[in-house]
C-alpha atoms as a PDB file:
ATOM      1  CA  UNK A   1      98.377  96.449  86.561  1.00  0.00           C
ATOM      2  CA  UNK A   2     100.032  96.633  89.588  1.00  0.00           C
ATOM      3  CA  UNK A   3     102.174  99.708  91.122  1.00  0.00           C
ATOM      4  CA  UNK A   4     106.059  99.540  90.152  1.00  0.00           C
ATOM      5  CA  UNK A   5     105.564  97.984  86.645  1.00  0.00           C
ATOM      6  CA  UNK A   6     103.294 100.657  84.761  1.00  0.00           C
ATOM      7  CA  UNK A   7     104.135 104.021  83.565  1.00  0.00           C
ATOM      8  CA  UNK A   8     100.903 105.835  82.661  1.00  0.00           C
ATOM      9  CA  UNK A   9     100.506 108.641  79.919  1.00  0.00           C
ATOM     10  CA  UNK A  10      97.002 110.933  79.961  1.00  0.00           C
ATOM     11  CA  UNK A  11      96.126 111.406  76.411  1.00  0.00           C
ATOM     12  CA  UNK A  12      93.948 114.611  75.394  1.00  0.00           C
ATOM     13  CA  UNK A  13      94.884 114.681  71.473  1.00  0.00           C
ATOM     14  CA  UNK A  14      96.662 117.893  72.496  1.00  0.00           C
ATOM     15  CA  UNK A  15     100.442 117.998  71.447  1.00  0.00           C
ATOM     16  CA  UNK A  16     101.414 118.336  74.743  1.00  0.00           C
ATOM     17  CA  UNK A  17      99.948 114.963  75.987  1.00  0.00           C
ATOM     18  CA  UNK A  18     101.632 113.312  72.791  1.00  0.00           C
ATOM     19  CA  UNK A  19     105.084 114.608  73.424  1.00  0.00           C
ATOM     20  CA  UNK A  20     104.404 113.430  76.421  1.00  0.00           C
ATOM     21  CA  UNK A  21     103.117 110.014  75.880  1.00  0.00           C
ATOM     22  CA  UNK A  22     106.450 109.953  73.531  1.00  0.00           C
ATOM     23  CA  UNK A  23     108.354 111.135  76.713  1.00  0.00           C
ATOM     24  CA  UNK A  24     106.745 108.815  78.757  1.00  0.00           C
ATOM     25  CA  UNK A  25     107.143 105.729  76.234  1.00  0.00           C
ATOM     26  CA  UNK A  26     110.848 106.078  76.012  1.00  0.00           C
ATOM     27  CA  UNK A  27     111.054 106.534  80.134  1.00  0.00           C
ATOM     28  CA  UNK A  28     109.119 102.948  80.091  1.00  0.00           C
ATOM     29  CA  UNK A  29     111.847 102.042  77.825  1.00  0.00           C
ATOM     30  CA  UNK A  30     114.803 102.638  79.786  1.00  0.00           C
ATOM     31  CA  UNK A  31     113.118 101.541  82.911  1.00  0.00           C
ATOM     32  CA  UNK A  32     112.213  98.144  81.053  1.00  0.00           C
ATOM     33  CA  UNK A  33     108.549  98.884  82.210  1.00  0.00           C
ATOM     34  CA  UNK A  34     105.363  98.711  80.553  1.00  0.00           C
ATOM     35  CA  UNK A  35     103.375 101.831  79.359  1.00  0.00           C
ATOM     36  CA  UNK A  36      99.557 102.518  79.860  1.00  0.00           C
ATOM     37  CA  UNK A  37      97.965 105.572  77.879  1.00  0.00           C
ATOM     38  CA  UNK A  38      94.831 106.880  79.424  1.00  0.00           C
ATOM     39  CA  UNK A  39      92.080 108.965  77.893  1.00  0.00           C
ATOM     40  CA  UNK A  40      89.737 110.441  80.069  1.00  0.00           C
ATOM     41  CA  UNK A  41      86.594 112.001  79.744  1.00  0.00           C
ATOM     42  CA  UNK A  42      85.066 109.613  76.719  1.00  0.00           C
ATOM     43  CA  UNK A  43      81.735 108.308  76.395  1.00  0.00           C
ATOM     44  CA  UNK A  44      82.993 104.840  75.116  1.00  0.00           C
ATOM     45  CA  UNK A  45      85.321 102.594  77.426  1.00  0.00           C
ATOM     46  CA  UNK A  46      87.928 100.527  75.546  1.00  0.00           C
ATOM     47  CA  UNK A  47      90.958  98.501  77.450  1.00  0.00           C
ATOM     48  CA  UNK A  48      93.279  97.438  74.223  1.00  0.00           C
ATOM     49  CA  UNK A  49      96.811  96.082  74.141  1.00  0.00           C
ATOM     50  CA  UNK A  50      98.754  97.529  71.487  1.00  0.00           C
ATOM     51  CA  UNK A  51      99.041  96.463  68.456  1.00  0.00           C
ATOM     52  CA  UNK A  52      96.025  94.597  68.554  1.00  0.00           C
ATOM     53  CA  UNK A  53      93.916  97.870  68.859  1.00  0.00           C
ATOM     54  CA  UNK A  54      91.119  96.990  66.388  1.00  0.00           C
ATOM     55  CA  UNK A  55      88.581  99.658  64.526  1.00  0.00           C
ATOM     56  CA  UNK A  56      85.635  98.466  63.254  1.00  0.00           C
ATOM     57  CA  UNK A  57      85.237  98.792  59.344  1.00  0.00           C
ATOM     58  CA  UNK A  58      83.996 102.430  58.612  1.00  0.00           C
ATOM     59  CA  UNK A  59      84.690 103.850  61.903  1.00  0.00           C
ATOM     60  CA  UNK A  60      87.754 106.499  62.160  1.00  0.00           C
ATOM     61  CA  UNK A  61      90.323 106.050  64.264  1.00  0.00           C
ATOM     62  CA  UNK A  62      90.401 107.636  67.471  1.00  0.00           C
ATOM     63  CA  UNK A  63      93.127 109.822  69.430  1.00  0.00           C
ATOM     64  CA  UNK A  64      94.249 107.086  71.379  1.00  0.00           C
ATOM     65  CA  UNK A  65      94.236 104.636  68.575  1.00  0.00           C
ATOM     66  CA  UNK A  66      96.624 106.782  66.466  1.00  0.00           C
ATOM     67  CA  UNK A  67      99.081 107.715  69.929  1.00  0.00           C
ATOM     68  CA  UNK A  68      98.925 104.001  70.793  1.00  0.00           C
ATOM     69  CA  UNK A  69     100.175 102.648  67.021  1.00  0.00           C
ATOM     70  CA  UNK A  70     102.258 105.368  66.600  1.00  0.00           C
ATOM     71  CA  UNK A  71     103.841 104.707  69.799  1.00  0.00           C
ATOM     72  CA  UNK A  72     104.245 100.825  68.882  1.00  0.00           C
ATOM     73  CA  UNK A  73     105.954 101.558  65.585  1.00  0.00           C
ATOM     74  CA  UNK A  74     108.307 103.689  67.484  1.00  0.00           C
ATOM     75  CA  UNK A  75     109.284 101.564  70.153  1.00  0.00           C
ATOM     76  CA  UNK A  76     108.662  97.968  68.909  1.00  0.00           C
ATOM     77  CA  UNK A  77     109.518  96.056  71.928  1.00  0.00           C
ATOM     78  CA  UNK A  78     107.307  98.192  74.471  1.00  0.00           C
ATOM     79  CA  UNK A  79     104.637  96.425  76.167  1.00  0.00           C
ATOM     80  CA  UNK A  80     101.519  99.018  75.770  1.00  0.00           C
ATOM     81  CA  UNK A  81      98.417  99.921  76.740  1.00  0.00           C
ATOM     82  CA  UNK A  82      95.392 101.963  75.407  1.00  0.00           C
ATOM     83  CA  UNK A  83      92.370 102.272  77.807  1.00  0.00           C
ATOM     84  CA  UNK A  84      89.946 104.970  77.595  1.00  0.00           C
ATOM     85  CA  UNK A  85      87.442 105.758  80.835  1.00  0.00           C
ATOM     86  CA  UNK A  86      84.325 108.041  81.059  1.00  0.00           C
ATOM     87  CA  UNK A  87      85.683 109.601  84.249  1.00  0.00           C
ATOM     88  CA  UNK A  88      86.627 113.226  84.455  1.00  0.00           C
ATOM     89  CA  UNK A  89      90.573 113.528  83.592  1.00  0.00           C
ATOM     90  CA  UNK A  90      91.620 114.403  87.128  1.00  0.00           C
ATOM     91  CA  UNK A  91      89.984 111.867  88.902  1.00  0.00           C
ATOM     92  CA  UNK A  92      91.018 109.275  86.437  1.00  0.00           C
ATOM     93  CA  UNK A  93      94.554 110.744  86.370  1.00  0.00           C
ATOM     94  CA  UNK A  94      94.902 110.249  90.144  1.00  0.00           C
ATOM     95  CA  UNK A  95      93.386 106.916  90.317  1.00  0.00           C
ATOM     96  CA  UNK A  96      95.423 105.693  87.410  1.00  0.00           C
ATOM     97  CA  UNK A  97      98.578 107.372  89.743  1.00  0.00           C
ATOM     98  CA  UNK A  98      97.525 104.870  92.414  1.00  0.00           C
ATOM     99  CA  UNK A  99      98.664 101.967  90.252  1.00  0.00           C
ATOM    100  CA  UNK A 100     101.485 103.316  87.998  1.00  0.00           C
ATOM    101  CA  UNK A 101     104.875 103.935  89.306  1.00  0.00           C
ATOM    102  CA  UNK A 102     104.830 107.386  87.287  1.00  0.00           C
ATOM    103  CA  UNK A 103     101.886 109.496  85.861  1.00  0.00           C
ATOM    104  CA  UNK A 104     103.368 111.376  82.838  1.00  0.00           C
ATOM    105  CA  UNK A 105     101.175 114.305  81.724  1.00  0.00           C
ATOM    106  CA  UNK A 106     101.604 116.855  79.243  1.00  0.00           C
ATOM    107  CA  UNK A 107     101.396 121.145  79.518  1.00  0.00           C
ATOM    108  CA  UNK A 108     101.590 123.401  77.070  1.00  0.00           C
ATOM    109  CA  UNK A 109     104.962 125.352  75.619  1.00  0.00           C
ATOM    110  CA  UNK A 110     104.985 128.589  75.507  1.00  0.00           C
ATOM    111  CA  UNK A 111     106.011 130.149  72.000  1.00  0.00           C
ATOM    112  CA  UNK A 112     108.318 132.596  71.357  1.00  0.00           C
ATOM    113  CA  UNK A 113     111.675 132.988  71.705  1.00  0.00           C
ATOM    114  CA  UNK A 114     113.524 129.837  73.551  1.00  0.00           C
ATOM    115  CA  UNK A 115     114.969 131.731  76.426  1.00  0.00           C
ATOM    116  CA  UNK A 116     111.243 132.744  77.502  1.00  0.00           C
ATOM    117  CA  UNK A 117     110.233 129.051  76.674  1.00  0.00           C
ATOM    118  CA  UNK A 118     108.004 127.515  79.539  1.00  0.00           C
ATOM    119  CA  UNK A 119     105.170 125.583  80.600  1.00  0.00           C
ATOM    120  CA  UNK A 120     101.587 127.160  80.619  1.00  0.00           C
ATOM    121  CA  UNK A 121     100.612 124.685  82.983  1.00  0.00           C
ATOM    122  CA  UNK A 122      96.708 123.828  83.067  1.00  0.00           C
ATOM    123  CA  UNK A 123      94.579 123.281  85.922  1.00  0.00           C
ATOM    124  CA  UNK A 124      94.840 119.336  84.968  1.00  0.00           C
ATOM    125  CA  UNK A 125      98.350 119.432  85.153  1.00  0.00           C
ATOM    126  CA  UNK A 126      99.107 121.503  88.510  1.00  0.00           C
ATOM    127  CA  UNK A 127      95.840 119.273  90.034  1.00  0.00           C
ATOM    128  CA  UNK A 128      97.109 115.965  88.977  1.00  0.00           C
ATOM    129  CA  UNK A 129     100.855 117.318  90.127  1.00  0.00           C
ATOM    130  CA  UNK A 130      99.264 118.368  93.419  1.00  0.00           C
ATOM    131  CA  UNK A 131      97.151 114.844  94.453  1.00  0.00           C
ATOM    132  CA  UNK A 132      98.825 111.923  92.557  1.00  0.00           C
ATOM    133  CA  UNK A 133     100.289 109.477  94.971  1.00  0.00           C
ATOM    134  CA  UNK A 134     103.649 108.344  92.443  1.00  0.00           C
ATOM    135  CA  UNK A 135     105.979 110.767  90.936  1.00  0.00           C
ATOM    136  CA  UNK A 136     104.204 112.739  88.326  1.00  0.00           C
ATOM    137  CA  UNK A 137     106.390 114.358  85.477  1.00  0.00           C
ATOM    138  CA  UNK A 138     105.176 117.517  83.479  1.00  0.00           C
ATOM    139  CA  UNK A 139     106.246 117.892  79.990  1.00  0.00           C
ATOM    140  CA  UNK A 140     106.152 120.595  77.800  1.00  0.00           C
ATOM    141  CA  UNK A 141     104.627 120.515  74.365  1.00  0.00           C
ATOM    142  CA  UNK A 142     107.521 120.435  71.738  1.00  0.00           C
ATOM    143  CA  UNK A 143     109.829 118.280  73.317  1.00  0.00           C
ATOM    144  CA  UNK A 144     112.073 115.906  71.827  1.00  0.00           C
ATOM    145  CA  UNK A 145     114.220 113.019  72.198  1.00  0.00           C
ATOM    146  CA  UNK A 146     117.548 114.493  71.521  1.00  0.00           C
ATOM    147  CA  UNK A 147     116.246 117.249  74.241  1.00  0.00           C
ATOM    148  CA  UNK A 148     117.511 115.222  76.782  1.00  0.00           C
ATOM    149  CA  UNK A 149     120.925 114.272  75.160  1.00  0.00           C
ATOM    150  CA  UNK A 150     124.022 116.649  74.837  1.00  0.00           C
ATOM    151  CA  UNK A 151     124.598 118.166  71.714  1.00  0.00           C
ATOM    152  CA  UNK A 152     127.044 116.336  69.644  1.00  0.00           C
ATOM    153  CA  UNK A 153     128.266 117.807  66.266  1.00  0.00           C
ATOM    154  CA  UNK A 154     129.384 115.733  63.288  1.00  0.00           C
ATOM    155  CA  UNK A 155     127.408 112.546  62.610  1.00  0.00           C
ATOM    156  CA  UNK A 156     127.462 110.895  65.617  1.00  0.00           C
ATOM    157  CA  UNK A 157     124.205 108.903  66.683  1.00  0.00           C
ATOM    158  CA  UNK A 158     121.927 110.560  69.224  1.00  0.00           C
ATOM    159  CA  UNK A 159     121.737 107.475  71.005  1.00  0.00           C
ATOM    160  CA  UNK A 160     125.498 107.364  71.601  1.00  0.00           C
ATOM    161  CA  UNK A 161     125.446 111.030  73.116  1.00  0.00           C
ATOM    162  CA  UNK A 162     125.107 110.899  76.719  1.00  0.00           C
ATOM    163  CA  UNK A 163     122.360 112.390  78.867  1.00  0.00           C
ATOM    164  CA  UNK A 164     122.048 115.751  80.441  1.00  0.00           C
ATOM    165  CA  UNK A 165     122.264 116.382  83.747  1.00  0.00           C
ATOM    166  CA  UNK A 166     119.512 115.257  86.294  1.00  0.00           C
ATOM    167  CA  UNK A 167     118.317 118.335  88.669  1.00  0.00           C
ATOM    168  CA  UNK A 168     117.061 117.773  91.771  1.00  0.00           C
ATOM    169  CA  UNK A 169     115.807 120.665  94.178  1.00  0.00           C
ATOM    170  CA  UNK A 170     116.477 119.699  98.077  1.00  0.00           C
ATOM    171  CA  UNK A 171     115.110 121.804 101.538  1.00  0.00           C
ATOM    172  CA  UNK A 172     117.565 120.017 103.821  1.00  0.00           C
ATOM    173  CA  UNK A 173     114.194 120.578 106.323  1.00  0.00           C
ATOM    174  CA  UNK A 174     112.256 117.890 104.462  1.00  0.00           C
ATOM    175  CA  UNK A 175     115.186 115.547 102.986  1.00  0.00           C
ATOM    176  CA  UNK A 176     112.374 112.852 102.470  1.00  0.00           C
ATOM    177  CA  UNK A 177     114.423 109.356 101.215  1.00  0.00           C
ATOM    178  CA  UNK A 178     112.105 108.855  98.494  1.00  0.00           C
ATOM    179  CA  UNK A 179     112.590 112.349  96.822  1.00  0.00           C
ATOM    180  CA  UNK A 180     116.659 111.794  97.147  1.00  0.00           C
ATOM    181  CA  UNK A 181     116.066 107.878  95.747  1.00  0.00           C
ATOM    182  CA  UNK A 182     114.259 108.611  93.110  1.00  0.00           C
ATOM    183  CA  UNK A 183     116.585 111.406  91.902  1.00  0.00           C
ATOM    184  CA  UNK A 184     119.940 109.366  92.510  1.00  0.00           C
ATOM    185  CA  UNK A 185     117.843 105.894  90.775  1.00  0.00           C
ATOM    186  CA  UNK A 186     116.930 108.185  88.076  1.00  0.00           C
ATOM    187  CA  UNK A 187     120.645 109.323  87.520  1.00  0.00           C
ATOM    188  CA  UNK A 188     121.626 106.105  87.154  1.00  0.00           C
ATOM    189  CA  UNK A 189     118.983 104.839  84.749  1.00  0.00           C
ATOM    190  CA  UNK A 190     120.264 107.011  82.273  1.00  0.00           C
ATOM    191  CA  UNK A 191     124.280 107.405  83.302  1.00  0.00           C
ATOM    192  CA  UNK A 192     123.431 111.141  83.843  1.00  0.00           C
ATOM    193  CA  UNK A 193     125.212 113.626  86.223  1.00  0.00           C
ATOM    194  CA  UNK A 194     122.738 114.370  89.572  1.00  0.00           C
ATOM    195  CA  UNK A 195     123.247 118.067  90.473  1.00  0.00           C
ATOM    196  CA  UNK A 196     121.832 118.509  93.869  1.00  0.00           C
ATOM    197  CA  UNK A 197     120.788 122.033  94.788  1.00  0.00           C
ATOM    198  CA  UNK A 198     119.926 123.844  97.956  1.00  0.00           C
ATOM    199  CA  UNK A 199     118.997 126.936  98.437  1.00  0.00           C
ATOM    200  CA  UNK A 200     118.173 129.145 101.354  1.00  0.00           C
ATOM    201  CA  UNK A 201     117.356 132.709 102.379  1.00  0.00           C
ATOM    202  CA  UNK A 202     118.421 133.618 105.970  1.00  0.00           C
ATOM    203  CA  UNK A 203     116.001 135.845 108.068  1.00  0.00           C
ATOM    204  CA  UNK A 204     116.222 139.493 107.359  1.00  0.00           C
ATOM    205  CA  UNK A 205     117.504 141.446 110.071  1.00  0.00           C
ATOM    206  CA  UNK A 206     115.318 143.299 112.720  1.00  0.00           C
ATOM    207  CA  UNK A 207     112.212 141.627 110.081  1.00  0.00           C
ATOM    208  CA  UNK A 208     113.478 143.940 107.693  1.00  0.00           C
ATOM    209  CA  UNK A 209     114.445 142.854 103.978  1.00  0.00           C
ATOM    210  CA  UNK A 210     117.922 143.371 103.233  1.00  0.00           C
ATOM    211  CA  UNK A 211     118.385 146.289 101.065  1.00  0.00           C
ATOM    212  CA  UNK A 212     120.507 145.996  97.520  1.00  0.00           C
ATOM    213  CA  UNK A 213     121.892 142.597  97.635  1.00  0.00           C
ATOM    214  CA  UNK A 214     122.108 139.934  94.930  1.00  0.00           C
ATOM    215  CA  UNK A 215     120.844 137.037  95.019  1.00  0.00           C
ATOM    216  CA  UNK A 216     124.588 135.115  95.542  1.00  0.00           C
ATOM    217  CA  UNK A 217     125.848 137.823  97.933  1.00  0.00           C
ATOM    218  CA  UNK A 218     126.883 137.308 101.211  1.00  0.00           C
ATOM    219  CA  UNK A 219     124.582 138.287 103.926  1.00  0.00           C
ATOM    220  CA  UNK A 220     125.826 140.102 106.984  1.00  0.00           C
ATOM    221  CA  UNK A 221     126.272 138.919 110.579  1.00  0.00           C
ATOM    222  CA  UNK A 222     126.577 134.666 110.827  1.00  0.00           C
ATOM    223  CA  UNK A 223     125.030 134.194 107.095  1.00  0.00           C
ATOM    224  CA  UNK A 224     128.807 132.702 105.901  1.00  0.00           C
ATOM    225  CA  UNK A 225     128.141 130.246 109.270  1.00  0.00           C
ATOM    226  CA  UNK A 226     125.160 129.254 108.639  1.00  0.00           C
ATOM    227  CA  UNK A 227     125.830 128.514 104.657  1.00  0.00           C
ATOM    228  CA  UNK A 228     128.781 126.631 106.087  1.00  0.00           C
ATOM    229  CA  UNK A 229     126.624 124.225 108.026  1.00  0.00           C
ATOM    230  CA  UNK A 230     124.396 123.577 105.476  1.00  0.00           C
ATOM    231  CA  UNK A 231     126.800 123.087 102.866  1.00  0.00           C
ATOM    232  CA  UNK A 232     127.937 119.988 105.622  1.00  0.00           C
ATOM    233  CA  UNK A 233     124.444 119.045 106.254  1.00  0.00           C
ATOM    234  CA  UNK A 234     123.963 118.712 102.715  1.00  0.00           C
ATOM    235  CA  UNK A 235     126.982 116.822 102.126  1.00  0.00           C
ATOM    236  CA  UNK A 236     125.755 114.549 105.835  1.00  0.00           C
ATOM    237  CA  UNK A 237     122.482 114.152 104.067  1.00  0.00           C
ATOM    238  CA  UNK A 238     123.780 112.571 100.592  1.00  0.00           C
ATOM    239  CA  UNK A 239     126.804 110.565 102.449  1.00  0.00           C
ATOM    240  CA  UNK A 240     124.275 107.464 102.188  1.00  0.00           C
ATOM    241  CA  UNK A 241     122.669 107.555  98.750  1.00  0.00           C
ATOM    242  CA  UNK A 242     126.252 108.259  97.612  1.00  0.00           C
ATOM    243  CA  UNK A 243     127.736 104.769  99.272  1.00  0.00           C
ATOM    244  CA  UNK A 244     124.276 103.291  97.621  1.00  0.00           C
ATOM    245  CA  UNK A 245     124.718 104.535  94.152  1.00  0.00           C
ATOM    246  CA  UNK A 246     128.958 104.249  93.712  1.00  0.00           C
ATOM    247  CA  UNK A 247     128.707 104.770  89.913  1.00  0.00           C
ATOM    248  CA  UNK A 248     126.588 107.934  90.220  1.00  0.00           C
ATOM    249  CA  UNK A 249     128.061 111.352  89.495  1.00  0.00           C
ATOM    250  CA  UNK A 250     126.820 113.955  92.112  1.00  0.00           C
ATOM    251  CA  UNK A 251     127.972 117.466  92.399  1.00  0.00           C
ATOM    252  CA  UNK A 252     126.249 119.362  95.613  1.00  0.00           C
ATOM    253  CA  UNK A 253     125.166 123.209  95.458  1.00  0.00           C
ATOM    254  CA  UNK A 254     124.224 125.180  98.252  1.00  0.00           C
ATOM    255  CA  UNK A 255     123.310 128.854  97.079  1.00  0.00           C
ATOM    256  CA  UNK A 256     121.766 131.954  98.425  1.00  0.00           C
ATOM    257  CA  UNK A 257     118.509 132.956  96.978  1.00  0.00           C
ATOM    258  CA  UNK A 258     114.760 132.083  96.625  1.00  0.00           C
ATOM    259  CA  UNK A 259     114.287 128.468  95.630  1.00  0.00           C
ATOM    260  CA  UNK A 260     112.517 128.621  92.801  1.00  0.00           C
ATOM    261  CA  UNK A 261     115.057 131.700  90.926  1.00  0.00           C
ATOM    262  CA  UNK A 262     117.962 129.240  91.632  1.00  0.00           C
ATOM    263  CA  UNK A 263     116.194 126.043  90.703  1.00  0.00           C
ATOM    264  CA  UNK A 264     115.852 127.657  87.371  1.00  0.00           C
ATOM    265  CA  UNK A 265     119.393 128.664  86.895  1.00  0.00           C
ATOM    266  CA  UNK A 266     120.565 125.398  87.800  1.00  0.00           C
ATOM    267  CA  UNK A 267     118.492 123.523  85.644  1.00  0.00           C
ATOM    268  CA  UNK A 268     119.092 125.392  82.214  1.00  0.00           C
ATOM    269  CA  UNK A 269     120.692 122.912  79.960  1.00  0.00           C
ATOM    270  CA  UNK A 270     119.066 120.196  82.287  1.00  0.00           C
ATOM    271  CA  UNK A 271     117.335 116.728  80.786  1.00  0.00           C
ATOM    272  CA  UNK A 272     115.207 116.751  83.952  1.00  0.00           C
ATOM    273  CA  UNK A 273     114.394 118.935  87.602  1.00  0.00           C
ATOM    274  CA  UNK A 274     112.936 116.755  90.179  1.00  0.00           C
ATOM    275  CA  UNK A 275     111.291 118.860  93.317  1.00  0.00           C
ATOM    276  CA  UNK A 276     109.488 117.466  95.982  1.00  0.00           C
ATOM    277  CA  UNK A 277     105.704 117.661  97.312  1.00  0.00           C
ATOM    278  CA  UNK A 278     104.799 116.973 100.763  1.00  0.00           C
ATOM    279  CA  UNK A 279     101.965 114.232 100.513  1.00  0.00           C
ATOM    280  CA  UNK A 280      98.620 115.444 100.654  1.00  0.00           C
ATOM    281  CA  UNK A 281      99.804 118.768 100.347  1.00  0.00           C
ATOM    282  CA  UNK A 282      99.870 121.351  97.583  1.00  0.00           C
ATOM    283  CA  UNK A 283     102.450 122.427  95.631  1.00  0.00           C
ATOM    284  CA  UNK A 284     104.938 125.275  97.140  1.00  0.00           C
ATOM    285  CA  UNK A 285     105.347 128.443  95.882  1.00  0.00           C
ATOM    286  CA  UNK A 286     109.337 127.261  94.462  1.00  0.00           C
ATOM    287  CA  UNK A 287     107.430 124.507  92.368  1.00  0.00           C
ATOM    288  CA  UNK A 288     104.891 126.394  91.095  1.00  0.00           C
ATOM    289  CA  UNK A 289     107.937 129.280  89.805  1.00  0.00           C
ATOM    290  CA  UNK A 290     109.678 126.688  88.147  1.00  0.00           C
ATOM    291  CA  UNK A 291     106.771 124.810  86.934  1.00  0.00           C
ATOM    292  CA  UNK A 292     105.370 127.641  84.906  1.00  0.00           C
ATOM    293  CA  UNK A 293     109.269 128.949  83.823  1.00  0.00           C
ATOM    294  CA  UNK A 294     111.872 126.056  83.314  1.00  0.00           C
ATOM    295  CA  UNK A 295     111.614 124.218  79.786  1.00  0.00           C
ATOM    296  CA  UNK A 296     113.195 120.873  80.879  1.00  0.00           C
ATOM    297  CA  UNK A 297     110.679 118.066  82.227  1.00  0.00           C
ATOM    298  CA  UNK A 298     109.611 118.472  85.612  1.00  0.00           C
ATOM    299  CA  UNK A 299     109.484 115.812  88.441  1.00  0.00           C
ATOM    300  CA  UNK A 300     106.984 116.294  91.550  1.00  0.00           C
ATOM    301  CA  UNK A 301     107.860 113.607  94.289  1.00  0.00           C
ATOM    302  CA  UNK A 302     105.406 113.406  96.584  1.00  0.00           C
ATOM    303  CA  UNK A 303     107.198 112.496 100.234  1.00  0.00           C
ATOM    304  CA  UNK A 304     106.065 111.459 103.868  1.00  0.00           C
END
């Protein structure tokens, strides 16, 4: 398979890699691209093309056999994929990243009450996260389709409800043009408002942390100047994707705080929060907060 036409799903038989290989079939879907579930770690290699996944007489099926027919039932017209490898799960996440143009990978929910609802994110997941080379998306376990749709009383179909809001988390240092694209392209794909948020924390005076203040407050001294600027820098920055996606919806945010408390306000009642990775580097601290805390699906972008 070659990059730009695959989106790949790791399989573990967990819940969390099935909602996600359900998240990831119906991305495929809109995206008219094909979908490749991976299992990793088996001592039996098997490439099949879905439905055609046949079990010899007397042997039960495996984990990937029942994701992969499951998945064909529920989305007839997808082109799919079931391969299993005897590499280790991370390595054979990463290489699989290499030729799929997203690497969909499942973490688990927390339980409890929804407002504390969150990803317990695994080693797998934050690894693969930190080292795939294409966009990888983390999914909780428990989520559904009508999770990313508004909520529409009354009888209407959830297909006919529109999407929520796409969330994407921007340091105007690093405004990498593949993080904005794929946030404004994945907008579009699913005729969703793109919120846009920066935030920023200016330098404490003297190297002292200011005392009492909220996170929205105004900070003394040039702070109102400075949030100014970057409010136009912001706007400078998006001037372009705008004029190249007319039909998208973008609202702009520029708020004082940490990064990762603000990325999580923003994004309740999101469909999806994309954040960016600097390429061969690890995850900030901001992702890691709202990795382990939001309960929408999480983009990481790696950029430069």
């Amino acid at each position: 398979m070659n990059s730009g036409t695959t989106i790949t799903a790791g399989i573990d038989g967990s819940r969390a890699s099935l909602d996600a290989a359900d998240w990831a079939a119906r991305e495929a879907g809109r995206r008219r691209l094909s979908l490749r579930l991976l299992h990793a770690g088996t001592r039996h290699r098997v490439s099949a093309r879905v439905p055609d996944v046949d079990v010899p007489a007397g042997c039960a099926r495996t984990t990937l056999d029942r994701a992969a027919i499951q998945l064909s039932y529920a989305h007839p017209a997808l082109d799919i994929v079931a391969r299993d490898t005897e590499t280790p799960a991370v390595p054979a996440l990463i290489a699989a990243a290499a030729e799929s143009e997203t690497l969909v990978v499942g973490t688990r929910g927390r339980t409890g009450h929804s407002a504390l609802a969150g990803f317990l994110a695994g080693s797998v997941a934050l690894t693969v996260a930190s080292g795939a080379t294409c966009p990888v998306v983390l999914v909780r376990a428990g989520e559904l389709p009508e999770d990313e749709r508004e909520f529409a009383p009354g009888r209407t179909p959830m297909s006919a409800t529109p999407y929520r809001p796409v969330v994407l988390g921007l340091d105007l240092k690093h405004p990498a043009d593949g993080l904005i694209g794929h946030a404004f392209d994945t907008a579009v794909v699913r005729s969703a408002p793109l919120l846009v948020v920066h935030a920023w924390t200016p330098p404490p005076p003297h190297g002292r942390a200011p005392a009492d203040r909220s996170a929205n407050a105004p900070s003394p001294g040039g702070a109102h100047d400075r949030g100014t600027g970057r409010r136009r820098a912001l706007t400078g920055t998006l001037r372009p994707w705008r004029d190249k996606f007319p039909d998208a919806p973008v609202a702009e945010q520029v708020v004082h705080g940490h990064a990762g408390d603000q990325l999580l306000r923003a994004s309740t009642g999101a469909g999806l929060l994309i954040v960016g990775r600097r390429a061969g580097g690890r995850l900030g601290r901001a992702a890691r907060s709202v990795i382990r805390q939001v309960t929408c699906p999480v983009v990481v972008v790696p950029y430069g």
